[in-house]
Protein backbone atom coordinates (compact mmCIF):
# COMPACT_ATOMS: atom_id res chain seq x y z
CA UNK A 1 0.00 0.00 0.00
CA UNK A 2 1.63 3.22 -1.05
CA UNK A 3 0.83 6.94 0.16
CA UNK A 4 -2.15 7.52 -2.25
CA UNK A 5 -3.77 4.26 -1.19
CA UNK A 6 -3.55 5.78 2.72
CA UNK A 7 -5.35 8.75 2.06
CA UNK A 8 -7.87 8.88 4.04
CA UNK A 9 -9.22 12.80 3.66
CA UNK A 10 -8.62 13.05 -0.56
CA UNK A 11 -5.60 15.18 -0.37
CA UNK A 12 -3.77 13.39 -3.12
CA UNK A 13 -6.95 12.68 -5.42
CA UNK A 14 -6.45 15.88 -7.98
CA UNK A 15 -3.41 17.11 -9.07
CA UNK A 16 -3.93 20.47 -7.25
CA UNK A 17 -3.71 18.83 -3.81
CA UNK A 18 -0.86 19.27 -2.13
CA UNK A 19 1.45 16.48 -2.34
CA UNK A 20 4.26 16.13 -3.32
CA UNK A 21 5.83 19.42 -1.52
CA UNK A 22 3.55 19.04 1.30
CA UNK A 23 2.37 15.80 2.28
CA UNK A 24 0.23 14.11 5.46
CA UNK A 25 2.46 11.94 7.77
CA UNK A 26 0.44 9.38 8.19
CA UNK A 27 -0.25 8.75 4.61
CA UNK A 28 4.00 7.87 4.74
CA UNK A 29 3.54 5.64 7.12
CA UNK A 30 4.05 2.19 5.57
CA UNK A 31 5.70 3.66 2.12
CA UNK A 32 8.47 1.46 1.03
CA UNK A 33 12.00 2.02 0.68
CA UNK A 34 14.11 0.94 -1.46
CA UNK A 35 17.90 1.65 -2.92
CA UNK A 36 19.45 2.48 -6.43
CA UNK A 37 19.31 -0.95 -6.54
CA UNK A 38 16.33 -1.13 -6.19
CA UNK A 39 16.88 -3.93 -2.69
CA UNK A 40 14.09 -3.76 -0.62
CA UNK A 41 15.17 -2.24 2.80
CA UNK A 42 12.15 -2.31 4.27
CA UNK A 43 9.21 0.32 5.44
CA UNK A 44 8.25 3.62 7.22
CA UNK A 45 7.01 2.76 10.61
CA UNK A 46 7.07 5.88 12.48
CA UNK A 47 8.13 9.93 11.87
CA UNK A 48 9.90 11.32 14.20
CA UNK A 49 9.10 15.16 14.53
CA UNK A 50 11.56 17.59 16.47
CA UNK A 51 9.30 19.57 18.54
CA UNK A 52 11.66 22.15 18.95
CA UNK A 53 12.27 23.30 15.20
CA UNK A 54 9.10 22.20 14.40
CA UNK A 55 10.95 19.95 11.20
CA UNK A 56 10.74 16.07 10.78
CA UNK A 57 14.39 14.60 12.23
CA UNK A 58 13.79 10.56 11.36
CA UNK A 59 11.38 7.91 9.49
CA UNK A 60 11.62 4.80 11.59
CA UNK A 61 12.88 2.14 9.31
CA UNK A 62 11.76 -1.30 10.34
CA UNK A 63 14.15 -3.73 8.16
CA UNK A 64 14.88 -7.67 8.40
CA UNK A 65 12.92 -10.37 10.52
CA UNK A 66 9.78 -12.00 9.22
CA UNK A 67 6.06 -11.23 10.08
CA UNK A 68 7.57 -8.33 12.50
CA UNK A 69 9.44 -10.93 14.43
CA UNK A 70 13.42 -10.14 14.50
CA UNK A 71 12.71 -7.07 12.63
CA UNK A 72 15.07 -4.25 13.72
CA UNK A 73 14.13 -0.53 13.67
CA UNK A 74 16.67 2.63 12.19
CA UNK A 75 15.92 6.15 12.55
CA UNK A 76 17.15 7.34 9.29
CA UNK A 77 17.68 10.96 8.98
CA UNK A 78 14.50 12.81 6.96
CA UNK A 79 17.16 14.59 4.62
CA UNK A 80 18.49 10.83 3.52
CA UNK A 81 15.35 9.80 2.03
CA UNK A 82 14.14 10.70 -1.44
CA UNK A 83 10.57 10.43 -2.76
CA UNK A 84 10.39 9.15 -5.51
CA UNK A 85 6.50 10.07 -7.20
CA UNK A 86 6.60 7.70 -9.61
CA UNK A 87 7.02 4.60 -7.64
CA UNK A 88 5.40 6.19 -4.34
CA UNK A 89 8.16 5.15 -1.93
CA UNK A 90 11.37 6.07 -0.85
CA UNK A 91 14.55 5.69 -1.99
CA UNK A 92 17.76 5.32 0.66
CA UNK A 93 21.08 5.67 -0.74
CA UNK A 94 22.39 2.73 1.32
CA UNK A 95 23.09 -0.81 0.17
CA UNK A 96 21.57 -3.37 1.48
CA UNK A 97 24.49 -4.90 3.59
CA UNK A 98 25.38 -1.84 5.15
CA UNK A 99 22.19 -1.20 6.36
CA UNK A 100 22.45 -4.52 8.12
CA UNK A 101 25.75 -2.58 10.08
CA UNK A 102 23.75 0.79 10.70
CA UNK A 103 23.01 2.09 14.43
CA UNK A 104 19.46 0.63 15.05
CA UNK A 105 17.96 -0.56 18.07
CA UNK A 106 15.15 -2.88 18.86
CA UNK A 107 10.95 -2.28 18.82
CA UNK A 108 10.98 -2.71 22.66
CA UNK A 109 14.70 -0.37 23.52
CA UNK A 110 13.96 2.94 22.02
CA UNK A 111 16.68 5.28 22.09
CA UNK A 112 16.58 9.06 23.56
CA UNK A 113 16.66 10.39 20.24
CA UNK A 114 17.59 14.15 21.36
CA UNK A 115 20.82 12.70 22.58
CA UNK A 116 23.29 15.13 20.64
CA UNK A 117 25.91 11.56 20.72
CA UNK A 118 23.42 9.44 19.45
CA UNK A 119 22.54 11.99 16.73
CA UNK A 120 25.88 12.64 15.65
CA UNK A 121 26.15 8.36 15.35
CA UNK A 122 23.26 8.01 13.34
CA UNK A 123 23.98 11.51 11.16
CA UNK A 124 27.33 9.98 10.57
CA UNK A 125 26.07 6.88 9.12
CA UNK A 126 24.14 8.38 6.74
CA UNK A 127 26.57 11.50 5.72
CA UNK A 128 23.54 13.66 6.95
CA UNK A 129 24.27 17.09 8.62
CA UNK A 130 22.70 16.82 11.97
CA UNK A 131 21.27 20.75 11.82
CA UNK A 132 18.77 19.39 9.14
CA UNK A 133 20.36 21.38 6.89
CA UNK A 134 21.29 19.10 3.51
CA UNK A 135 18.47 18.78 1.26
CA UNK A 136 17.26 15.48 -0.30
CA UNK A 137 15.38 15.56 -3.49
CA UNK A 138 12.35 13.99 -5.24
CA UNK A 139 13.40 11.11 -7.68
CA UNK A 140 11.77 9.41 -10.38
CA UNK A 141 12.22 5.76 -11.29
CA UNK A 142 14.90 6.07 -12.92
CA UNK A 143 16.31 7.42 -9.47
CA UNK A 144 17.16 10.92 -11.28
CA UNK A 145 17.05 13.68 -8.61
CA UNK A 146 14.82 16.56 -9.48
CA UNK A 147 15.88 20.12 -9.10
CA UNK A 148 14.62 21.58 -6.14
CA UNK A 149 12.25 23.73 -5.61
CA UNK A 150 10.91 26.72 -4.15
CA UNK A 151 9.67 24.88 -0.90
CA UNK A 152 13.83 23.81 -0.80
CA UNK A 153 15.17 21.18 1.77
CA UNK A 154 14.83 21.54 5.25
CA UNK A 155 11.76 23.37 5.33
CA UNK A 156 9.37 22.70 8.47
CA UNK A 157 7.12 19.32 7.10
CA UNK A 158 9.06 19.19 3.98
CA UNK A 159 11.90 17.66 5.74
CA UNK A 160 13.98 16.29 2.89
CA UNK A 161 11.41 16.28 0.10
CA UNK A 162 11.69 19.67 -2.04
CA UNK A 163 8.95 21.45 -4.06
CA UNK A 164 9.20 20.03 -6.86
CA UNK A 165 8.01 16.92 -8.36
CA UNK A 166 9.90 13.99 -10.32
CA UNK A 167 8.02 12.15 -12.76
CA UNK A 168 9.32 9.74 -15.92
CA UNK A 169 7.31 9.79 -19.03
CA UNK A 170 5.30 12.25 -17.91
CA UNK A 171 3.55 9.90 -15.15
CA UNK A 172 3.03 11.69 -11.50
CA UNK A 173 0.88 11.54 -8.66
């Protein structure tokens, strides 16, 4: 089930809606996530919103284990992840094996999150910057970036997902 299939209020139904630059959490909850290579790594669980700046910090990654049993959980950096409109999921630059070695922790351990140490560990990992300032992009299938757009990176609840939108062959939302 993919982000337009979630939406539960219409948001994404026209074209004048406003996805992609602006879209509803929960209808990301459950998006998959793949690589450039295109390996499965897994799903959105959870987004983790800093309450402070008011900006998305993480999407919960649940990855490995079957049925939800073994599965381990990564808070990936928002500015990591790329949407990619075509496909409607998210692409990780990350390959699969490496994942397997990324800081993660288990459904029932959370970590403190605001931990500046912790950040800087799981920022590292992904060669985010831990101010929120790098900006992801939208890709298409192809997993082309798209220019960004006036929205830009880092934006409060655009996280990294700019303004504009990546299609292939003219397909979209």
């Amino acid at each position: 089930m993919n982000y337009t299939e979630r939406d539960r209020y219409g948001m994404y139904k026209t074209s004048a809606g406003p996805g992609p630059a602006l879209m509803g959490a929960d209808t990301l909850i459950g998006d998959s996530v793949v690589n450039a290579q295109e390996d499965d790594l897994g799903e959105i669980k959870e987004i983790m919103l800093d309450m402070r700046s008011g900006q998305v910090a993480y999407a919960v990654l649940a990855f490995g284990g079957m049925l939800g049993l073994g599965e381990k959980l990564f808070a990936v950096p928002w500015q990591a992840l790329h949407l990619d409109t075509v496909n409607k999921r998210f692409i990780l630059n990350v390959e699969k094996e490496r994942l397997k070695n990324a800081p993660g922790f288990d459904p029932d351990a959370w970590p403190d999150m605001s931990d500046i140490g912790w950040a800087r560990q799981v920022h590292g990992f992904y060669g985010t910057d831990p101010s929120g300032r790098s900006a992801g992009a939208q890709t298409g299938s192809d997993g082309s970036a798209a220019a960004a757009g006036a929205m830009g990176g880092g934006t409060a609840g655009t996280g990294g997902m700019s303004g504009s939108t990546a299609t292939s062959g003219g397909a979209g939302l």
